[in-house]
Protein backbone atom coordinates (compact mmCIF):
# COMPACT_ATOMS: atom_id res chain seq x y z
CA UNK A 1 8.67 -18.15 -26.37
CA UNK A 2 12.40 -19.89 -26.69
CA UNK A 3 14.93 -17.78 -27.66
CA UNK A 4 18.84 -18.69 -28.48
CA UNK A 5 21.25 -16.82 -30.24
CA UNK A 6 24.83 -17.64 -30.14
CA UNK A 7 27.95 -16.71 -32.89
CA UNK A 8 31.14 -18.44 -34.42
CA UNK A 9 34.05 -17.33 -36.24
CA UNK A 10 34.43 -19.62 -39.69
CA UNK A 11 37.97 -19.53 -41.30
CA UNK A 12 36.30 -18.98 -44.81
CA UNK A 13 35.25 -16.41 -46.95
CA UNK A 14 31.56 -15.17 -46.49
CA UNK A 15 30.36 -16.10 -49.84
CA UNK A 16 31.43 -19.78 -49.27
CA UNK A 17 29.90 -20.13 -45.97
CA UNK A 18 26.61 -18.62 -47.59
CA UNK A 19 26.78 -20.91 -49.93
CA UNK A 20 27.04 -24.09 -47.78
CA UNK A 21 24.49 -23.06 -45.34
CA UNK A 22 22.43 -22.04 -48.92
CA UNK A 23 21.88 -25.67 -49.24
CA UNK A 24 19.20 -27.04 -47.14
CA UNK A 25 20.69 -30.87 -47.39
CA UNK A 26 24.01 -29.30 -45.23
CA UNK A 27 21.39 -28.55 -42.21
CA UNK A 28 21.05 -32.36 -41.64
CA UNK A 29 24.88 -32.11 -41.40
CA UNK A 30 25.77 -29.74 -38.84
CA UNK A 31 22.48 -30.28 -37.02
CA UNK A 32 22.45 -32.85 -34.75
CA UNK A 33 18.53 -33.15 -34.51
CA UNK A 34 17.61 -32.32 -38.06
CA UNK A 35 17.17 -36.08 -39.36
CA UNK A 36 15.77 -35.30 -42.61
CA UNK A 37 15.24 -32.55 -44.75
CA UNK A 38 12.85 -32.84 -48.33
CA UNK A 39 10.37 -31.52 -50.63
CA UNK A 40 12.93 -28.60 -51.11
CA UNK A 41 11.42 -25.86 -53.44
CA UNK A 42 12.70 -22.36 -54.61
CA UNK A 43 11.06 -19.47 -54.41
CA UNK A 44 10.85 -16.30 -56.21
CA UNK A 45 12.97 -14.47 -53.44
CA UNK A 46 15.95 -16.66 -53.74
CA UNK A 47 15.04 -18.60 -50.67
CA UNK A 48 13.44 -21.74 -50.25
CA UNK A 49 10.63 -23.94 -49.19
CA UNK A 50 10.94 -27.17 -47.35
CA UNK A 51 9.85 -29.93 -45.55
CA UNK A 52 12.15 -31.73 -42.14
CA UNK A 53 12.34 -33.63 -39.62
CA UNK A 54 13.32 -32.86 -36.37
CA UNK A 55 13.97 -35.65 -33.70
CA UNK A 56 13.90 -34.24 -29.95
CA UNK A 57 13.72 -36.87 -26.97
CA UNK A 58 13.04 -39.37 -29.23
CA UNK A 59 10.23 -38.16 -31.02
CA UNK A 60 10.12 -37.11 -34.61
CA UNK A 61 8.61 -33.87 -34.99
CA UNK A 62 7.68 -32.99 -38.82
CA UNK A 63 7.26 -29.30 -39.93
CA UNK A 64 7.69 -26.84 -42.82
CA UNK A 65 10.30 -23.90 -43.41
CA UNK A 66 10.14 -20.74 -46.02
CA UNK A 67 12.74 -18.26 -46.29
CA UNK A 68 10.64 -14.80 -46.63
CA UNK A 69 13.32 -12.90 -45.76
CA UNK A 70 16.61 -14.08 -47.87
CA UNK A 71 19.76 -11.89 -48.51
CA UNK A 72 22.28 -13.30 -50.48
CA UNK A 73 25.54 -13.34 -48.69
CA UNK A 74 24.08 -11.68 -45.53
CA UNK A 75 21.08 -13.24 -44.05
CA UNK A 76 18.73 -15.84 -44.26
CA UNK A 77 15.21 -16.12 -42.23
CA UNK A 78 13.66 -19.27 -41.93
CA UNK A 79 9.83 -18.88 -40.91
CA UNK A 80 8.88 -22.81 -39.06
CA UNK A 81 5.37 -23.00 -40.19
CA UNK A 82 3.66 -26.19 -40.23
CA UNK A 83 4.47 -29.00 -37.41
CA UNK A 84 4.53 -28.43 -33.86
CA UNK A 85 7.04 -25.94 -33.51
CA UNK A 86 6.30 -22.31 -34.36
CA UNK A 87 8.60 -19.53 -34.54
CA UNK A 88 11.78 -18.33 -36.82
CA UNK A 89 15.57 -18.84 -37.25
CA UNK A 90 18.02 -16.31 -38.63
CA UNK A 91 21.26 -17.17 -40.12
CA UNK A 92 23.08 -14.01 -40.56
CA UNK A 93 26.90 -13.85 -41.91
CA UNK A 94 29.28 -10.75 -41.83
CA UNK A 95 32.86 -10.67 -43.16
CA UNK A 96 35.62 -10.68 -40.27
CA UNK A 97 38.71 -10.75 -41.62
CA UNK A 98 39.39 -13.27 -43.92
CA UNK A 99 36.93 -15.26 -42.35
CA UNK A 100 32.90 -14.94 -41.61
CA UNK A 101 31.40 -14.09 -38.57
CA UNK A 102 28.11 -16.17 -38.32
CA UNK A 103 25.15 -15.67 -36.20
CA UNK A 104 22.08 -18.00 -35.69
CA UNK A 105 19.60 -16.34 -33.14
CA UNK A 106 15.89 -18.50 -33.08
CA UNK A 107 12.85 -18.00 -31.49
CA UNK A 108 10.27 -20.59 -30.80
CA UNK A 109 6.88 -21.12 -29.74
CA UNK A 110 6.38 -24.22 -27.49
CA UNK A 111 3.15 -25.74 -28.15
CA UNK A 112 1.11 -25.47 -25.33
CA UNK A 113 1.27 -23.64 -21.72
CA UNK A 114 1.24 -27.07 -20.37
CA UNK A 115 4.39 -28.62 -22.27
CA UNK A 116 5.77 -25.01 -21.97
CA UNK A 117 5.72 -25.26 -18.25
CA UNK A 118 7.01 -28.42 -17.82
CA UNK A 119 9.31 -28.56 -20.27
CA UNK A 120 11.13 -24.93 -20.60
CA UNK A 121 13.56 -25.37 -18.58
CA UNK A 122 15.16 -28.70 -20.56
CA UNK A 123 14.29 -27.02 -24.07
CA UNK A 124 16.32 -24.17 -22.62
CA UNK A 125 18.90 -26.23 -22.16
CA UNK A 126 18.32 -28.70 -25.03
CA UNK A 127 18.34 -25.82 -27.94
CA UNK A 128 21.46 -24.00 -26.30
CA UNK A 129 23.37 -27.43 -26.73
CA UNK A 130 22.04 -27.95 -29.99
CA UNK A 131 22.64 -24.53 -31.00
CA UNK A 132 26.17 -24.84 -29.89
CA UNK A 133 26.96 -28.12 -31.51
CA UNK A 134 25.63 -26.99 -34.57
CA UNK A 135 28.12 -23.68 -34.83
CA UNK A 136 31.05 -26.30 -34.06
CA UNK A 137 29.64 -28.55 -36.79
CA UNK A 138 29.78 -25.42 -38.68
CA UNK A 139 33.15 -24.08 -38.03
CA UNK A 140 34.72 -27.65 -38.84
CA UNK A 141 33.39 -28.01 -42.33
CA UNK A 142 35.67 -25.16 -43.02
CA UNK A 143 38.68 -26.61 -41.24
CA UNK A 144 41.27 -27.80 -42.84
């Protein structure tokens, strides 16, 4: 199993940083590898259900994501279901001053020992890029 986790301070209130990340169409912005995001549905928590696309080396990979864990204002837990990735992704969001102090830890399930093997070490390094471009993506919505 992958697992990244990394934090960044957003110069806006909580609720408004929530609400952005809320909308499933905003992880195509700030997400360099999410090409496409569709089919979105709500559910009876307050999350969602979705389809996406996620392009990685060149190759689209297609998968589902359900929130069975959502928190409004605090946390959101994506559960990747369908597709070739397996695993979950937490958004969590705490007040820090004026700002928001977000956190998006994810853990991943390659999909074979094989690929795992061979591949770790650049999907290591791959998410933890991705991850951090992402945050920055993040923070500068909220820039002036």
């Amino acid at each position: 199993m992958l697992h990244v986790e990394d934090t960044v301070y957003v110069d806006a209130p909580r609720e408004a940083v929530f609400a952005f990340m809320d909308d499933p169409e905003n992880q195509v912005v700030i997400t360099p590898s999410i090409t496409d995001v569709r089919d979105v549905e709500p559910l009876d928590n307050g999350g969602k259900r979705l389809a996406y696309t996620y392009t990685m080396a060149g190759a689209d990979l297609d998968g589902t994501l359900e929130t069975p864990t959502y928190e409004r204002g605090e946390r959101i837990v994506f559960d990747l279901q369908q597709g070739p990735l397996a695993g979950t992704i937490t958004w969590t969001f705490e007040r820090e001053g004026s700002g928001t102090r977000v956190t998006y830890a994810a853990d991943y399930e390659l999909p074979s020992r094989v690929l795992e093997t061979a591949a770790r070490p650049f999907l290591e390094r791959y998410n933890e890029r991705e991850l951090e471009t992402t945050l920055a993506n993040l923070q500068a919505q909220f820039e002036d």
